[in-house]
N, C-alpha and C. Protein backbone atom coordinates (compact mmCIF):
# COMPACT_ATOMS: atom_id res chain seq x y z
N UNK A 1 17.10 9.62 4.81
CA UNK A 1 17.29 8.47 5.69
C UNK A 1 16.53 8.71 6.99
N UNK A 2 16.20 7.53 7.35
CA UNK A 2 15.26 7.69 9.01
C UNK A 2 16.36 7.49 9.98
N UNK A 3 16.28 8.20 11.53
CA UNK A 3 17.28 7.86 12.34
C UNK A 3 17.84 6.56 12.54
N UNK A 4 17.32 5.24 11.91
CA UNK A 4 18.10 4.20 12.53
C UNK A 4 18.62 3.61 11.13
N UNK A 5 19.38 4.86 10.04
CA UNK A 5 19.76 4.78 9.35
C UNK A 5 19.11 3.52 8.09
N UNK A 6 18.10 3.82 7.89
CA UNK A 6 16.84 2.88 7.21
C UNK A 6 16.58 3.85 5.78
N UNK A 7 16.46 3.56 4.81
CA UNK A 7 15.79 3.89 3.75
C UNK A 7 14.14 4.56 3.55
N UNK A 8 13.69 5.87 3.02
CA UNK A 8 12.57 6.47 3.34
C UNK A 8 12.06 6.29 1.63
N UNK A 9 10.78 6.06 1.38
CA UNK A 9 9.78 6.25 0.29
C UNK A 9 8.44 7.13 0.55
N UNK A 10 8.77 8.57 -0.52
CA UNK A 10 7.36 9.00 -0.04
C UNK A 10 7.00 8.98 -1.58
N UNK A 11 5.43 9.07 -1.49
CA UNK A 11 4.96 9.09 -2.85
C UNK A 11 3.50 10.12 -2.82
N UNK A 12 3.10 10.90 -3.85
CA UNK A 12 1.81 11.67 -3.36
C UNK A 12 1.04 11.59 -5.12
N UNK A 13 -0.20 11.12 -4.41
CA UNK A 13 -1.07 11.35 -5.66
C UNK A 13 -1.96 12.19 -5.37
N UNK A 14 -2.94 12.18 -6.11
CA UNK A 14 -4.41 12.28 -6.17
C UNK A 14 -5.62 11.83 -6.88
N UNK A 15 -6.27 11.51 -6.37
CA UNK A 15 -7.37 10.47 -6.94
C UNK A 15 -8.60 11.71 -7.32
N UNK A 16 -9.69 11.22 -8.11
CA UNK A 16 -10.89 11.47 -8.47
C UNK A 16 -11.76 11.18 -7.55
N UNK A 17 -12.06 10.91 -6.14
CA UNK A 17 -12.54 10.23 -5.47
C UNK A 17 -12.69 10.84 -3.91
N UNK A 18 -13.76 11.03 -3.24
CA UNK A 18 -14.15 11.63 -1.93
C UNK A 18 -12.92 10.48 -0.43
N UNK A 19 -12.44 11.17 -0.06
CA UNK A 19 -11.54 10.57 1.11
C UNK A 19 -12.42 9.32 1.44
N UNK A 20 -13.61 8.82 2.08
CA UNK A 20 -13.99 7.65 2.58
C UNK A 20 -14.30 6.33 1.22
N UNK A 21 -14.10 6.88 -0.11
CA UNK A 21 -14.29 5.40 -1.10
C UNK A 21 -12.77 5.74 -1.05
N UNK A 22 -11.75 6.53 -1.03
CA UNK A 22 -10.80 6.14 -1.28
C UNK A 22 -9.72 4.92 -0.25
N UNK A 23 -10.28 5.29 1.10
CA UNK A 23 -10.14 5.15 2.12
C UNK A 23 -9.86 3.51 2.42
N UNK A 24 -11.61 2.85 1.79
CA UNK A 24 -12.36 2.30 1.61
C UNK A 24 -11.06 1.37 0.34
N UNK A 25 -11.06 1.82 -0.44
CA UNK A 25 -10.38 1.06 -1.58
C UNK A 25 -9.07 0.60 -0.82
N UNK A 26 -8.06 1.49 0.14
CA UNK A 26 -7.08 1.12 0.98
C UNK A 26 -7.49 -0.51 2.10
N UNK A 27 -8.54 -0.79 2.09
CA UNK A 27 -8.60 -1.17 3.71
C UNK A 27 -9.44 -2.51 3.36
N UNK A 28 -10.62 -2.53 2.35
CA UNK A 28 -11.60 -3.35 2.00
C UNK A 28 -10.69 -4.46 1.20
N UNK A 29 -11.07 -5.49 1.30
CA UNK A 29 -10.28 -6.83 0.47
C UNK A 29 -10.72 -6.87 -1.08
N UNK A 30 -12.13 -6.84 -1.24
CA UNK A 30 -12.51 -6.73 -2.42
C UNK A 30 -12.13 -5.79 -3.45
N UNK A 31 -11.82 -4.73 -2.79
CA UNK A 31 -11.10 -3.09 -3.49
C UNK A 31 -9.94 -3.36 -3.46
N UNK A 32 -9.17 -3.87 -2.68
CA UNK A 32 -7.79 -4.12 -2.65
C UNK A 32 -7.11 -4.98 -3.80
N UNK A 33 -7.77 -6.05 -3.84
CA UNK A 33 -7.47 -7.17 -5.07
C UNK A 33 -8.11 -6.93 -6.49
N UNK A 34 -8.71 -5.40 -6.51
CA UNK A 34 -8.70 -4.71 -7.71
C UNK A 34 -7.56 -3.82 -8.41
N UNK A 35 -6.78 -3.29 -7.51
CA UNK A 35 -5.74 -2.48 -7.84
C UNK A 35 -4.53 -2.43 -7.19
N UNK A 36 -4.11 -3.85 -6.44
CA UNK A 36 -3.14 -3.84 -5.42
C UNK A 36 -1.78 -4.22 -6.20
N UNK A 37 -0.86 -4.05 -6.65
CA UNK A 37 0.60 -4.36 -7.11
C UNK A 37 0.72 -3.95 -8.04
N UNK A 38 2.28 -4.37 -8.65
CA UNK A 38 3.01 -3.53 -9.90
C UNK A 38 1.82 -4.25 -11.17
N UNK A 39 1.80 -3.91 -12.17
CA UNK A 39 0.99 -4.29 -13.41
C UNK A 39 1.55 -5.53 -13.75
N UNK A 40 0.64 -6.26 -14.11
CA UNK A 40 0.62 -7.87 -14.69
C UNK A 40 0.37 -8.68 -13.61
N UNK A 41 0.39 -8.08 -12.06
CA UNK A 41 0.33 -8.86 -11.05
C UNK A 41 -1.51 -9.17 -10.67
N UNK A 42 -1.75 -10.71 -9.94
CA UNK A 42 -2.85 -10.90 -9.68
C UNK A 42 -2.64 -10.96 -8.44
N UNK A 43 -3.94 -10.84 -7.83
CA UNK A 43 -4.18 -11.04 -6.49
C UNK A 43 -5.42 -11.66 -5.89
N UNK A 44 -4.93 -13.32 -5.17
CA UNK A 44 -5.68 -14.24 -5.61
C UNK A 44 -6.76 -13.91 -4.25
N UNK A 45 -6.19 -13.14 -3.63
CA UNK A 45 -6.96 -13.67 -2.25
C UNK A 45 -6.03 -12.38 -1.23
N UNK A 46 -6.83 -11.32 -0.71
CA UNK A 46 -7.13 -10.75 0.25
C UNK A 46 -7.75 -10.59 2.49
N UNK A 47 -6.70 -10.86 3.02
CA UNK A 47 -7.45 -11.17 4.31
C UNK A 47 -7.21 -9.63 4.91
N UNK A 48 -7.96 -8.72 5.25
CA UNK A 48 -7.41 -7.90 6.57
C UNK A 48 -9.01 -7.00 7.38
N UNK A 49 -8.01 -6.90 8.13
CA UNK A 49 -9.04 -6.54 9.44
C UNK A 49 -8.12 -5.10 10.02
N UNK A 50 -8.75 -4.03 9.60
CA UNK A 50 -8.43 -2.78 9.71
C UNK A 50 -8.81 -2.39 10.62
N UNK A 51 -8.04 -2.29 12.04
CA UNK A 51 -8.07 -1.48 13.55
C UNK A 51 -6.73 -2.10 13.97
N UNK A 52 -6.68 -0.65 14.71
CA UNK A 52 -5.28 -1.19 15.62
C UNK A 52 -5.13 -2.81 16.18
N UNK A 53 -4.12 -3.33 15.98
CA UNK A 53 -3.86 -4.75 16.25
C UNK A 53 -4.17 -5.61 15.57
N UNK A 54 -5.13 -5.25 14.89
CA UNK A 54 -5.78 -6.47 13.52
C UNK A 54 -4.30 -6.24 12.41
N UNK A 55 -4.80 -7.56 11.34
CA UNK A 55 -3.49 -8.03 10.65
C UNK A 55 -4.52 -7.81 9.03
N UNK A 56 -3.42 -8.01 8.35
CA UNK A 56 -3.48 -8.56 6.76
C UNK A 56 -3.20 -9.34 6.66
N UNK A 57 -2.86 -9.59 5.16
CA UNK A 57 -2.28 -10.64 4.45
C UNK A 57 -2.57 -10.69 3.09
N UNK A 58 -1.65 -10.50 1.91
CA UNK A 58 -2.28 -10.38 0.59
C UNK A 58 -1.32 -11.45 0.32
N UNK A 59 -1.88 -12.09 -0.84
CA UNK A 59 -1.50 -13.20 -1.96
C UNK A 59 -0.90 -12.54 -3.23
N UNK A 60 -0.03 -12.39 -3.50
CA UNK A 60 0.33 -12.05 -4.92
C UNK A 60 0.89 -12.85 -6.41
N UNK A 61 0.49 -13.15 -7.46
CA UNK A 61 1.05 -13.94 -8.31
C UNK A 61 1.49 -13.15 -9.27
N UNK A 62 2.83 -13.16 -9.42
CA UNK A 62 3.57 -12.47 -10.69
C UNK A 62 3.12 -13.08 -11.61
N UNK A 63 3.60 -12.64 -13.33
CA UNK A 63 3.17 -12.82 -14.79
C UNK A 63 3.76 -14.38 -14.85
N UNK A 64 4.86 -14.32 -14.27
CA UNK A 64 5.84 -15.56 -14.35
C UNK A 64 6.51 -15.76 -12.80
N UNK A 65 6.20 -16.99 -12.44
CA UNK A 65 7.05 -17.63 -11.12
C UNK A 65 5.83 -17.67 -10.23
N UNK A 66 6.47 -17.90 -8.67
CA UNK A 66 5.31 -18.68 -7.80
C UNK A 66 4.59 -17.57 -7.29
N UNK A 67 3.13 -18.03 -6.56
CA UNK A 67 2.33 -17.30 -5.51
C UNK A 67 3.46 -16.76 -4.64
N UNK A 68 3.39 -15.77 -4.06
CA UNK A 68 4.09 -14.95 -2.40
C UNK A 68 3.44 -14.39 -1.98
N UNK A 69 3.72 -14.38 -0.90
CA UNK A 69 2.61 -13.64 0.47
C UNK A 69 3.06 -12.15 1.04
N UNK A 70 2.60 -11.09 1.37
CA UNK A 70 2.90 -9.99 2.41
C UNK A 70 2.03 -9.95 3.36
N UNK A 71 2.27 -9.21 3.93
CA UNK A 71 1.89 -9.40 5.91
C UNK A 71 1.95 -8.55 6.92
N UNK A 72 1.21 -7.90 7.42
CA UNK A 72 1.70 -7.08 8.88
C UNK A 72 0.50 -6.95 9.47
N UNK A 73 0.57 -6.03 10.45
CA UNK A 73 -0.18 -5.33 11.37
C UNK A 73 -0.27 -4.18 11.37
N UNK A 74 -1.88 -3.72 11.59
CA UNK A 74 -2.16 -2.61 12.14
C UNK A 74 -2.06 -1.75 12.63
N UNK A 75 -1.30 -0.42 13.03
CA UNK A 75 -1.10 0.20 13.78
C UNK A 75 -1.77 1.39 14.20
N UNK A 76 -2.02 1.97 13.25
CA UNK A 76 -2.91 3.14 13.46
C UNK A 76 -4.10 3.10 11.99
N UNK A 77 -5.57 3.35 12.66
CA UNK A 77 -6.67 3.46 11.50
C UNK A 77 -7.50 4.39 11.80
N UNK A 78 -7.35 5.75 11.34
CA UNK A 78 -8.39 6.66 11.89
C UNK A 78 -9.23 7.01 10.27
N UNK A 79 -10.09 6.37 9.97
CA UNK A 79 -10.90 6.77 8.84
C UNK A 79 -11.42 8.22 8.77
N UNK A 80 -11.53 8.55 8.00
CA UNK A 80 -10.98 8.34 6.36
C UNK A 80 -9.29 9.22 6.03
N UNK A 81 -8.58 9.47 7.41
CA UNK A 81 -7.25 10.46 7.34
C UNK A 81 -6.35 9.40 7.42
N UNK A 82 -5.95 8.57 8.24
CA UNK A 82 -5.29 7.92 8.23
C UNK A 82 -5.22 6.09 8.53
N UNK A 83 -4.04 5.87 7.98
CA UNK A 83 -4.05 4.58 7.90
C UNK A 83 -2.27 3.90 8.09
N UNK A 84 -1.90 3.43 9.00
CA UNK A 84 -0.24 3.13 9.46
C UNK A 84 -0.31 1.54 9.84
N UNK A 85 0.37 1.02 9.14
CA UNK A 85 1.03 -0.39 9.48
C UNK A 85 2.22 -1.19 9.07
N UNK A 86 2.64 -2.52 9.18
CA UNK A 86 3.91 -2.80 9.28
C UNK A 86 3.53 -4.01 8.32
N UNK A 87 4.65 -3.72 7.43
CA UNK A 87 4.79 -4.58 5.48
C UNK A 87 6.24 -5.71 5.85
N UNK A 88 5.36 -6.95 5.48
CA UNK A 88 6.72 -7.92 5.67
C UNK A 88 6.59 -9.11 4.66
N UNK A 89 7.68 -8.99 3.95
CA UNK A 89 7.25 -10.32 2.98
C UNK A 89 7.33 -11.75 3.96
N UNK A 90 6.53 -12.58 3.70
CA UNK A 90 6.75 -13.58 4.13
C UNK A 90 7.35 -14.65 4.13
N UNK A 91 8.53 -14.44 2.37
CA UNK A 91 8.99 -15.20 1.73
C UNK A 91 10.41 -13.94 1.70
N UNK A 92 10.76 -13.54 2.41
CA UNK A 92 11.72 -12.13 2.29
C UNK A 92 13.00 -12.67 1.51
N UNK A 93 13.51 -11.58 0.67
CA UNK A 93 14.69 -11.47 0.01
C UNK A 93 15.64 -11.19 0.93
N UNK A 94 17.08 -11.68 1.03
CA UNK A 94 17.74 -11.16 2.09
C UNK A 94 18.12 -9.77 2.39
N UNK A 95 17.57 -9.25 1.47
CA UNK A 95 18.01 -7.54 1.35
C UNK A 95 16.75 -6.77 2.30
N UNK A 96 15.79 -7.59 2.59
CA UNK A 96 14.23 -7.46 3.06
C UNK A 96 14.48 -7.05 4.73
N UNK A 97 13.63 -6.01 5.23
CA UNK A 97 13.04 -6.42 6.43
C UNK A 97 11.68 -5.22 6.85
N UNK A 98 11.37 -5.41 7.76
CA UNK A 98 9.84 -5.07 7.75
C UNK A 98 9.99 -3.20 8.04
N UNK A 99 9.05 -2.80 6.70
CA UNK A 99 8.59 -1.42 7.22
C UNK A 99 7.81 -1.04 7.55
N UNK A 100 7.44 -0.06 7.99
CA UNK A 100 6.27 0.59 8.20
C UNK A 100 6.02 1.67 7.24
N UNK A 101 4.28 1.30 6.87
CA UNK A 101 4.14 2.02 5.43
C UNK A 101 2.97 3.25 6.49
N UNK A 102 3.22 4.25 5.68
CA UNK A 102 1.61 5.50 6.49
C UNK A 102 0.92 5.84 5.64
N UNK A 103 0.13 5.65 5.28
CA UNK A 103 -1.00 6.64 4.24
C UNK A 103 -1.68 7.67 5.16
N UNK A 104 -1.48 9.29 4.51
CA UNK A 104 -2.25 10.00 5.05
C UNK A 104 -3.04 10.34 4.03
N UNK A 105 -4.80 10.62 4.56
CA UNK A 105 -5.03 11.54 3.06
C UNK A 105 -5.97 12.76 3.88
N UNK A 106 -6.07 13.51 2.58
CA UNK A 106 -6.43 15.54 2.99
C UNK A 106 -7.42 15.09 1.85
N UNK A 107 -8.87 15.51 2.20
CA UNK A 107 -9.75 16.18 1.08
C UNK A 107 -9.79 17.21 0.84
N UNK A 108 -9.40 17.35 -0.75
CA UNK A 108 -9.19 18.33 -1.26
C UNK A 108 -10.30 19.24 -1.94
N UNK A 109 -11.41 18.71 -1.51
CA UNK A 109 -12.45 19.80 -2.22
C UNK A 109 -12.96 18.68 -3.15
N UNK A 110 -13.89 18.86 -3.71
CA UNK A 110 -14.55 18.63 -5.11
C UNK A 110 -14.75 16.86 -5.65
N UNK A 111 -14.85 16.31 -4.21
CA UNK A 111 -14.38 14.83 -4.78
C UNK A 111 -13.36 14.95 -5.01
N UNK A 112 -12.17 15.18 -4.65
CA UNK A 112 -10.95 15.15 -4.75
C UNK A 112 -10.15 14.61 -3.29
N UNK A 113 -9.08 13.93 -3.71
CA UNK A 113 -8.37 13.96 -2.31
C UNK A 113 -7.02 13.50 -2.48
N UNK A 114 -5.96 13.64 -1.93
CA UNK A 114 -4.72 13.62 -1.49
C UNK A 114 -4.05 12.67 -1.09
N UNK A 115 -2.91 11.74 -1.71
CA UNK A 115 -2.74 10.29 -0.64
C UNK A 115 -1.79 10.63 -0.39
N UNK A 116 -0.72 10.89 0.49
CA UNK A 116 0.85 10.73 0.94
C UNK A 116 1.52 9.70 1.26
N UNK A 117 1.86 8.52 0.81
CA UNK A 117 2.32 7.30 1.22
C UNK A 117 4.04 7.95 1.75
N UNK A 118 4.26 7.44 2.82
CA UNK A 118 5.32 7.05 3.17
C UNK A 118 5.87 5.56 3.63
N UNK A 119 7.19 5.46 2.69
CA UNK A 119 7.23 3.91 4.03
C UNK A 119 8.78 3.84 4.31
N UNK A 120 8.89 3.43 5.48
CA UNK A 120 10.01 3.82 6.15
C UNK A 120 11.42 2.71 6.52
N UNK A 121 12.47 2.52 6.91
CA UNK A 121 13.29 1.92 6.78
C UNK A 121 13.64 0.79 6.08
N UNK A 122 13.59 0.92 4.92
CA UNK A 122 14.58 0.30 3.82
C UNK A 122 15.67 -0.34 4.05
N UNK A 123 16.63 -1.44 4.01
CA UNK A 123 17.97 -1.71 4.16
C UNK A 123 18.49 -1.79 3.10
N UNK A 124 17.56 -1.61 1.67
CA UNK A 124 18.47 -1.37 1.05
C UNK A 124 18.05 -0.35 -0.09
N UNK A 125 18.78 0.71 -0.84
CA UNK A 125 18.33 1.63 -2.21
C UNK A 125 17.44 0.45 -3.43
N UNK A 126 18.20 -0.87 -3.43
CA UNK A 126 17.45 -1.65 -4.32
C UNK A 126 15.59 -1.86 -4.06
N UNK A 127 15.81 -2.68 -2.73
CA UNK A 127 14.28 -2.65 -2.22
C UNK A 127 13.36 -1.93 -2.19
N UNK A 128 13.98 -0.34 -1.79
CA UNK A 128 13.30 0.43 -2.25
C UNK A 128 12.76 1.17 -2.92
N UNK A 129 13.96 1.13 -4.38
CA UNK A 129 13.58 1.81 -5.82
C UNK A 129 12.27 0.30 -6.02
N UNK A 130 12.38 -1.01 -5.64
CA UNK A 130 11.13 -1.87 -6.16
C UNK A 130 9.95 -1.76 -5.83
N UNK A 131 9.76 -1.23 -4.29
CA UNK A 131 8.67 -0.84 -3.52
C UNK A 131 8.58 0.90 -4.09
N UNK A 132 9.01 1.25 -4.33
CA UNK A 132 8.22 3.08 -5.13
C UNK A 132 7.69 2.48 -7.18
N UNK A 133 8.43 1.41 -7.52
CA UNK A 133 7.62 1.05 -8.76
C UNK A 133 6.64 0.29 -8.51
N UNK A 134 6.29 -0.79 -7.35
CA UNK A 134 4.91 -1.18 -7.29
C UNK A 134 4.02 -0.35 -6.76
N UNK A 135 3.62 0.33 -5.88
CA UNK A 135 3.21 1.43 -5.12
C UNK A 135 2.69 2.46 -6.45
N UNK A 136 4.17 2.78 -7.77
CA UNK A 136 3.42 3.32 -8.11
C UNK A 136 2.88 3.23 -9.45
N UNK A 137 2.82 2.10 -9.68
CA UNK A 137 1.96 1.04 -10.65
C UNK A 137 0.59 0.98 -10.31
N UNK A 138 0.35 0.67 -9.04
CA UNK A 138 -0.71 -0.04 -7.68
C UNK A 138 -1.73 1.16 -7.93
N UNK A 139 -1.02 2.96 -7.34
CA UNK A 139 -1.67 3.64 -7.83
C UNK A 139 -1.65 4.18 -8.76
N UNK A 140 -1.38 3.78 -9.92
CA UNK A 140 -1.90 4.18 -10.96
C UNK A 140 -3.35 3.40 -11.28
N UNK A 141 -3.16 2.05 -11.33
CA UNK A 141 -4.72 0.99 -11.08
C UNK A 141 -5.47 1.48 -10.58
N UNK A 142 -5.33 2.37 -9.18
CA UNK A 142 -6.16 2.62 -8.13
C UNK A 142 -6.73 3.91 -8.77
N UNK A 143 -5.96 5.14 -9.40
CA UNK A 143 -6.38 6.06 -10.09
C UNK A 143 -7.36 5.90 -11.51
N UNK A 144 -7.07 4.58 -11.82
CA UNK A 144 -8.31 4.62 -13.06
C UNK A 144 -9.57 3.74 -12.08
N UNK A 145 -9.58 3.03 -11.36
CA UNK A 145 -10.02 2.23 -10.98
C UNK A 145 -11.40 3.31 -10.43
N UNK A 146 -10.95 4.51 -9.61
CA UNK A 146 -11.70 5.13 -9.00
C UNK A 146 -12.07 6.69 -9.93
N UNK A 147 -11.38 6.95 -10.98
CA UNK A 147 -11.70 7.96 -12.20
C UNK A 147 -13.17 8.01 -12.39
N UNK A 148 -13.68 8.91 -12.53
CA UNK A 148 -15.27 8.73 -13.16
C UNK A 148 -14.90 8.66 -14.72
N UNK A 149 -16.31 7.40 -15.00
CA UNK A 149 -16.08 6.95 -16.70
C UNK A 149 -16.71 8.08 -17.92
C-alpha cells in the first residue's frame, strides 16, 4: 500500500530492444496504437505530447461494447530512463480514480533493456488486479512487437 492508503502495481519485463526504440514505442502515437491494451482491444486513435505538462489521450474499443477514452498528464520525461504521468479514465467506474503510472527503464547490455512499471494508488484490489492484466497483455504485444523476426 502507498501512504495515502492507495493500492500499488509493479510489473517488470524485458524487451529485445535498445532503451531509446523502446522508449520510443512508450511515448510515439503510432507505436502506441500498435501494442497498447489487454488483447482483442483496438486503438482507434492516439494523441500525446511527451514533456512535462503536455497531455495524452488514447481511444480504446473493446471486442464488444462502446469506444472509451484514458487521459492524463505528463509529469516527468527524461528519455530514454524515464517516463511518469497521471492515468484517468474519462468515462470512470465508480471504483476509479486517477493514478500515477512510472516507467523506469535500465539498459541491460546487448539490445536488451528493463521496464519497471509502477502505478500507484488504487482504491480498489479489483481495479487493480484489471490494470496488472491489461499492462500485462499490452506488454506482452509490446514484447513481440519489438522481438527480432
Amino acid at each position: 500500500m502507498t501512504r495515502d492508503g492507495g493500492l500499488l502495481l509493479r510489473l517488470r519485463c524485458v524487451l529485445d530492444a535498445p532503451a531509446p526504440v523502446v522508449f520510443r514505442a512508450l511515448t510515439e502515437p503510432r507505436e502506441l496504437a500498435r501494442w497498447w491494451g489487454p488483447d482483442g482491444f483496438g486503438i482507434p486513435s492516439v494523441e500525446s505530447d511527451p514533456r512535462p505538462g503536455g497531455t495524452y489521450r488514447i481511444a480504446m474499443q473493446p471486442p464488444e461494447g462502446s469506444l472509451f477514452h484514458l487521459a492524463g498528464e505528463f509529469l516527468d520525461v527524461d528519455p530514454p530512463e524515464l517516463l511518469r504521468y497521471t492515468f484517468r479514465w474519462e468515462e470512470p467506474d465508480p471504483e476509479d480514480r486517477e493514478t500515477v503510472v512510472t516507467l523506469s527503464l535500465r539498459d541491460l547490455g546487448g539490445a536488451s533493456t528493463e521496464v519497471v512499471l509502477t502505478q500507484r494508488d488504487f482504491l480498489t484490489e479489483r481495479r487493480r488486479a484489471l490494470h496488472e492484466e491489461g499492462w500485462t497483455q499490452g506488454f506482452g504485444k509490446l514484447e513481440q512487437l519489438l522481438s527480432p523476426a
